[in-house]
Protein backbone atom coordinates (compact mmCIF):
# COMPACT_ATOMS: atom_id res chain seq x y z
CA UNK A 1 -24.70 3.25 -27.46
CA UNK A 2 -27.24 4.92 -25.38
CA UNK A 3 -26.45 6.62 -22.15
CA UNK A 4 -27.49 4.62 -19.89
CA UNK A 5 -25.61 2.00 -21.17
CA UNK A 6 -22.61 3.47 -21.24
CA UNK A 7 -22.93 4.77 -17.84
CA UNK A 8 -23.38 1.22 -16.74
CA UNK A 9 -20.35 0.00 -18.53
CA UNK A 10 -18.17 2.71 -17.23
CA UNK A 11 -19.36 1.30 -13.55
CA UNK A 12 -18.68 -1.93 -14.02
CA UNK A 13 -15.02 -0.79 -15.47
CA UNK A 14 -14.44 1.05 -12.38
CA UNK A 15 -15.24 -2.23 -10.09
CA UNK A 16 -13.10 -4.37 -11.98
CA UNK A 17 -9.99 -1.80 -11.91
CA UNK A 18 -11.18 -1.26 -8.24
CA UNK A 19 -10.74 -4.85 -7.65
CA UNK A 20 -7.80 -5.10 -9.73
CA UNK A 21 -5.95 -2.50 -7.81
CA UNK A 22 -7.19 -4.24 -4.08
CA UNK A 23 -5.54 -7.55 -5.00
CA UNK A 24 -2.63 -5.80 -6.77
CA UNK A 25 -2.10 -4.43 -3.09
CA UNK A 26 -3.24 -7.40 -1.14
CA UNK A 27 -0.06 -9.22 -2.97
CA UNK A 28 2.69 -6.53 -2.84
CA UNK A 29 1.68 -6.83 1.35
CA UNK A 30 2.30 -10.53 1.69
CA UNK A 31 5.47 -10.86 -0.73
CA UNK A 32 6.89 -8.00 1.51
CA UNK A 33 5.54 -9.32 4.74
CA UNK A 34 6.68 -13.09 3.75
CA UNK A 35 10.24 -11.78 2.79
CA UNK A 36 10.76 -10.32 5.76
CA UNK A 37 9.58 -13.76 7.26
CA UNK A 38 12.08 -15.44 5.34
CA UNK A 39 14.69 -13.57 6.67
CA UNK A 40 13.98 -13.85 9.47
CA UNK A 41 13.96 -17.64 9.73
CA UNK A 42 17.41 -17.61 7.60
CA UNK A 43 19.32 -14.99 10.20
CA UNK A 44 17.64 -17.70 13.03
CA UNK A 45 18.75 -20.52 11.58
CA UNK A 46 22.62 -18.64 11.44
CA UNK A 47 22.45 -18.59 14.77
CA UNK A 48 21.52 -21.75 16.20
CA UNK A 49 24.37 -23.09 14.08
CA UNK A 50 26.40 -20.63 15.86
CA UNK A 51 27.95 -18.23 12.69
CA UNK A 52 27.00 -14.96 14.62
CA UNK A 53 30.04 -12.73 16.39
CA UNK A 54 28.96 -11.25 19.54
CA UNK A 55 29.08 -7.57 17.31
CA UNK A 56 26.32 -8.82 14.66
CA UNK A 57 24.42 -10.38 16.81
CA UNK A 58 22.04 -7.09 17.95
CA UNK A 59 21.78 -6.91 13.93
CA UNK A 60 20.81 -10.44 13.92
CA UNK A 61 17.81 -9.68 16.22
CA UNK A 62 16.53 -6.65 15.13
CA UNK A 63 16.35 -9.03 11.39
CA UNK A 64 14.42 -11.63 13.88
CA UNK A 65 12.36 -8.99 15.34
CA UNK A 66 11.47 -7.90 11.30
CA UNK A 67 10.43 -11.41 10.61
CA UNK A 68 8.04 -11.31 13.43
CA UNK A 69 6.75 -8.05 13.07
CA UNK A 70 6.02 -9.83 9.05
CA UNK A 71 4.45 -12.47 10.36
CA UNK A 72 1.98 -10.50 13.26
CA UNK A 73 1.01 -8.52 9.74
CA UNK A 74 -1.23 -11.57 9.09
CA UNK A 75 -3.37 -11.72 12.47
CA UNK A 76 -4.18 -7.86 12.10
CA UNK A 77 -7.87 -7.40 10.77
CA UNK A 78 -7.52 -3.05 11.22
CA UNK A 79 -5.76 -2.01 7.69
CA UNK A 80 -4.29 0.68 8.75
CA UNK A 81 -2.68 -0.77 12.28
CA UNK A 82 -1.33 -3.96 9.41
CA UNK A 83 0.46 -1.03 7.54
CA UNK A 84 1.61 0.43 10.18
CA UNK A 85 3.01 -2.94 11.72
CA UNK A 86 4.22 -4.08 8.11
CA UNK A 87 6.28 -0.56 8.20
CA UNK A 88 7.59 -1.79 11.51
CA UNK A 89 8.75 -4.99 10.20
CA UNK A 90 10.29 -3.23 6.83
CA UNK A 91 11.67 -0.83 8.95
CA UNK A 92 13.79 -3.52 11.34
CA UNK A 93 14.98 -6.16 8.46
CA UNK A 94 16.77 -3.58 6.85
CA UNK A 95 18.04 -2.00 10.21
CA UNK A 96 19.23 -5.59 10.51
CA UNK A 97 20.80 -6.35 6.74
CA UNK A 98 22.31 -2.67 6.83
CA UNK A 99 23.96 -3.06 10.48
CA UNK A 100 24.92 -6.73 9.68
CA UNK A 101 26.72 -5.27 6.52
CA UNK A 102 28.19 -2.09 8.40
CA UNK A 103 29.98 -4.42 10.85
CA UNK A 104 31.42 -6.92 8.58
């Protein structure tokens, strides 16, 4: 195989793989972003039925505020601020889950 040939297989590799890893990414974003969402809209629904105690109910809506923070991940265009936001919502599910769990 000539050189140049190889060289030019060796770029197109590196695209695919490139575009591989971008939707690999794109993916693991959303499923976290839309389980957070669902969450979110599960914890809600507990409490318009009315199964929340006045002690888990902060932990309810810090879980709400996750779910939110998930879905605002969608509207943001800047990468890094969507990260950053996505972090955010990560960050206040689990505060949520754990402090829902801590007072039970």
């Amino acid at each position: 195989m000539p050189e140049e040939e190889h060289a030019e297989a060796a770029e197109v590799y590196r695209e695919s793989v490139a575009r591989l890893q971008a939707t690999a990414y794109r993916n693991l974003r959303q499923s976290i972003a839309l389980a957070t969402i669902v969450w979110a809209v599960l914890i809600a629904l507990m409490v318009v039925t009315g199964d929340v105690t006045a002690a888990r109910l902060p932990w309810y809506a810090a879980s709400i505020v996750g779910g939110a923070l998930g879905l605002c991940t969608y509207a943001m265009r800047e990468p890094r601020v969507r990260l950053y936001v996505l972090f955010a919502a990560v960050a206040f599910t689990v505060a949520g889950v754990v402090g829902v769990f801590l007072v039970d």
